[in-house]
C-alpha atoms as a PDB file:
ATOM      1  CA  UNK A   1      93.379 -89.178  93.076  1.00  0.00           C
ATOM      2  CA  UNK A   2      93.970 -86.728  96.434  1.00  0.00           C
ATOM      3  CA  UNK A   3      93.000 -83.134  95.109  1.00  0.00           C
ATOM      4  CA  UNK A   4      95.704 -80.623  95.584  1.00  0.00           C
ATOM      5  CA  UNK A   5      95.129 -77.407  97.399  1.00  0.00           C
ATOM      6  CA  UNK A   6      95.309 -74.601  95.237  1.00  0.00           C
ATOM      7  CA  UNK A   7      98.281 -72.171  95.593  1.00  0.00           C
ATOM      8  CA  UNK A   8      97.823 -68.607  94.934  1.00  0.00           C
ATOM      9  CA  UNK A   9      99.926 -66.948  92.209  1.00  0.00           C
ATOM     10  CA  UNK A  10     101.210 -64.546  94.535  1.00  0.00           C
ATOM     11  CA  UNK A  11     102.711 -66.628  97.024  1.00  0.00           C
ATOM     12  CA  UNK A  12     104.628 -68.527  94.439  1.00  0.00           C
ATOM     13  CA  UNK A  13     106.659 -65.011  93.786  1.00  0.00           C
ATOM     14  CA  UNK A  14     109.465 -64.511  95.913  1.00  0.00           C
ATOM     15  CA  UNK A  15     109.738 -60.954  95.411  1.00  0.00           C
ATOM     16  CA  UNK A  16     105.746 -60.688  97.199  1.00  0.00           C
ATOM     17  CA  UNK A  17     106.568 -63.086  99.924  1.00  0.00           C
ATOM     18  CA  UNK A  18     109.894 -62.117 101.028  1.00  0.00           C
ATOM     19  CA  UNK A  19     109.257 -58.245 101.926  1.00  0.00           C
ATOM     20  CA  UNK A  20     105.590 -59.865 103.296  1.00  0.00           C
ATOM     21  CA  UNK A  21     107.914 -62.286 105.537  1.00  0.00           C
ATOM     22  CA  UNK A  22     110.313 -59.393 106.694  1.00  0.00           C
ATOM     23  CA  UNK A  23     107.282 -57.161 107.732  1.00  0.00           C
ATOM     24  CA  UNK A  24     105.665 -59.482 109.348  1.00  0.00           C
ATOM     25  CA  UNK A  25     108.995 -60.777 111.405  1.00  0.00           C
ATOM     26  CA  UNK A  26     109.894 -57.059 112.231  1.00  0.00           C
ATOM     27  CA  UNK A  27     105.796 -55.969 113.325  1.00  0.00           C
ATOM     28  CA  UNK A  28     105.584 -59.531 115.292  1.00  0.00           C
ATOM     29  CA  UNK A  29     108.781 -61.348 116.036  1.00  0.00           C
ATOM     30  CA  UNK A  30     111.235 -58.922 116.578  1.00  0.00           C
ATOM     31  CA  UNK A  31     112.822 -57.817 119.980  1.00  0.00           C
ATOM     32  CA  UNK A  32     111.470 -54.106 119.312  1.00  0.00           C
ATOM     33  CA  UNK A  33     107.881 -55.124 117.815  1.00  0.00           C
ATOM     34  CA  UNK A  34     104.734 -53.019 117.417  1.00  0.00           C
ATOM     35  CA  UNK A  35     103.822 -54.223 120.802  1.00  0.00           C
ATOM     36  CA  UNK A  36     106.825 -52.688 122.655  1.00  0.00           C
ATOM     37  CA  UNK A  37     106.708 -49.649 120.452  1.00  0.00           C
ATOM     38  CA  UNK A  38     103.349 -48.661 121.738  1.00  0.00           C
ATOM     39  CA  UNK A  39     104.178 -49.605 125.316  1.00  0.00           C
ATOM     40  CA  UNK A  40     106.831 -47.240 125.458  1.00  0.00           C
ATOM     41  CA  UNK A  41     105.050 -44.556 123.702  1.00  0.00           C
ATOM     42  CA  UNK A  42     102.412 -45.202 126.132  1.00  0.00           C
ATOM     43  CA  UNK A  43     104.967 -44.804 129.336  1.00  0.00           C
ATOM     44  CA  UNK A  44     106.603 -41.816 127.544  1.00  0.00           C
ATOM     45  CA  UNK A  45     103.349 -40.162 127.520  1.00  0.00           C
ATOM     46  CA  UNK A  46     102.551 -40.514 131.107  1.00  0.00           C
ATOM     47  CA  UNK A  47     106.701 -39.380 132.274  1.00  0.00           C
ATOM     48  CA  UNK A  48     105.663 -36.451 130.237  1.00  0.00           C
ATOM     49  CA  UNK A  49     102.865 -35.929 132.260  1.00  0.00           C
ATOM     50  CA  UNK A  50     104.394 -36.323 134.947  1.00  0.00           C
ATOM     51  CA  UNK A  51     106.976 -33.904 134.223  1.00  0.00           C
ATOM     52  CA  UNK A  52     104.413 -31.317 134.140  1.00  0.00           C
ATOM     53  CA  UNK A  53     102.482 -32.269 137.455  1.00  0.00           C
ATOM     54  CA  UNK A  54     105.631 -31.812 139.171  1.00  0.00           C
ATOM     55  CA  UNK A  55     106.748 -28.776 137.356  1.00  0.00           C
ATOM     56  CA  UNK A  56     103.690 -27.052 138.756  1.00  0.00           C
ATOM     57  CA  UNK A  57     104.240 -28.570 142.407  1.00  0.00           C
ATOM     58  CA  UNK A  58     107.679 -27.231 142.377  1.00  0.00           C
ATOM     59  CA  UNK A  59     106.250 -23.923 140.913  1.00  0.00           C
ATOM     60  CA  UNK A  60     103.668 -23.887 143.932  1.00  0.00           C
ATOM     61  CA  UNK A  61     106.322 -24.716 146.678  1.00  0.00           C
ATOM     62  CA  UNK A  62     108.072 -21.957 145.510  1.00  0.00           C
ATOM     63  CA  UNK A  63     105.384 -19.693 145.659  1.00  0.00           C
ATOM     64  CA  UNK A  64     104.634 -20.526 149.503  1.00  0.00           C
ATOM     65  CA  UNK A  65     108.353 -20.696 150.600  1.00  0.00           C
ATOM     66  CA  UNK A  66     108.837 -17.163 149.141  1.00  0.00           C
ATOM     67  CA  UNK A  67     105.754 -16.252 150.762  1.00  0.00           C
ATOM     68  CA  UNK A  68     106.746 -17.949 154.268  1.00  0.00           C
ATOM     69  CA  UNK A  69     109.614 -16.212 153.949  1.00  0.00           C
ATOM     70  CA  UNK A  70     108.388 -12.881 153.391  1.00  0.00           C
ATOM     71  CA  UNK A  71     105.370 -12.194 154.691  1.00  0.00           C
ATOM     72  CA  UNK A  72     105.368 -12.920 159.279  1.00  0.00           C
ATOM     73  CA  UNK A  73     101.197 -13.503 158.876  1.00  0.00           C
ATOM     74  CA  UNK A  74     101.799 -16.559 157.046  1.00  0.00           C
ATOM     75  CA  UNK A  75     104.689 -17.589 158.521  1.00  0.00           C
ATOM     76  CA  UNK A  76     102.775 -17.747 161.973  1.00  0.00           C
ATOM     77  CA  UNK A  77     100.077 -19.210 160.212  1.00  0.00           C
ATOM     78  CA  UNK A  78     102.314 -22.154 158.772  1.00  0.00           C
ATOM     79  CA  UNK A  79     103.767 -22.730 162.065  1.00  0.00           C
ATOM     80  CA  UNK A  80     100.221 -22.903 164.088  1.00  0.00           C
ATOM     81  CA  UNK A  81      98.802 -25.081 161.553  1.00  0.00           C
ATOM     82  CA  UNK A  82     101.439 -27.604 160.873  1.00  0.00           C
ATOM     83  CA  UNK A  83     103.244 -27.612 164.374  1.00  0.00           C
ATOM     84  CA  UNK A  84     100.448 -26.498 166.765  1.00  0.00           C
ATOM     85  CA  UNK A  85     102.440 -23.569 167.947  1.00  0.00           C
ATOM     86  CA  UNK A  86     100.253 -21.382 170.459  1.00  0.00           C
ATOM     87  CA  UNK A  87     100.679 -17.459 171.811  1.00  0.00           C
ATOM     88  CA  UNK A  88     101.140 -17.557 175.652  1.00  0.00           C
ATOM     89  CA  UNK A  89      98.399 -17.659 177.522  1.00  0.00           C
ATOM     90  CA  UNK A  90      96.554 -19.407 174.670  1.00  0.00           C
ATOM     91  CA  UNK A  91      94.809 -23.092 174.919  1.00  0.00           C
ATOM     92  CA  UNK A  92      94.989 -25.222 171.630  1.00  0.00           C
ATOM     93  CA  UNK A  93      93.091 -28.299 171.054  1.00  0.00           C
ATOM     94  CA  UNK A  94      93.826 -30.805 168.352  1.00  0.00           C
ATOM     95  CA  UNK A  95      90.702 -32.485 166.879  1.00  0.00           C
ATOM     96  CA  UNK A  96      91.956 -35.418 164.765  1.00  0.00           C
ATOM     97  CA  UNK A  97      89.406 -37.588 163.314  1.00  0.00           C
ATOM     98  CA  UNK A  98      89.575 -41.118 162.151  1.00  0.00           C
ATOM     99  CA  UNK A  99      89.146 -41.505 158.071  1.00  0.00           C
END
C-alpha cells in the first residue's frame, strides 16, 4: 500500500488558503507587485533628489547672473576667463592641457 502524504489541516480550509492565494498573487503575480513598488519608490527618491540638486544650481546661476549684472569687476572677469577677452596693448596666452 503507497503511503499518502500528509495534508496539513490548514490547507484543507478555504477560508486560510484563499486570502493566502490572493496575497501571494497580488505581492508576486500582479502587474503592480512588490517588485515594481520598490522600483519606483526607488526612482522617486532619486527625481527628488534631483529636484533639489538643480534647485540649488538654479539658485547659484542666479546668484552669478545678478552679480554679472551688477557688479563691472566680475563682469570683466567673466568675460576674460570664459572668452579670453584682453585690454589693448595686453598679450594673453591660453595654456590648455590634455586630461
Amino acid at each position: 500500500m503507497k503511503k499518502r502524504v500528509p495534508i496539513p489541516r490548514w490547507l484543507k480550509n478555504k477560508y486560510v488558503v484563499t486570502p493566502v492565494a490572493f496575497f501571494v498573487w497580488m505581492l508576486f503575480f500582479n502587474d503592480v507587485d512588490l517588485f515594481f513598488i520598490y522600483s519606483s519608490h526607488r526612482e522617486l527618491k532619486d527625481m527628488k533628489e534631483q529636484v533639489d540638486y538643480f534647485k540649488t544650481e538654479n539658485e547659484k546661476t542666479r546668484e552669478a547672473l545678478h552679480d554679472l549684472t551688477t557688479n563691472e569687476q566680475t563682469l570683466e572677469k567673466f568675460a576674460r576667463e570664459q572668452y579670453y577677452m584682453k585690454r589693448p596693448n595686453e598679450d594673453l596666452y591660453v595654456i590648455k592641457f590634455e586630461e
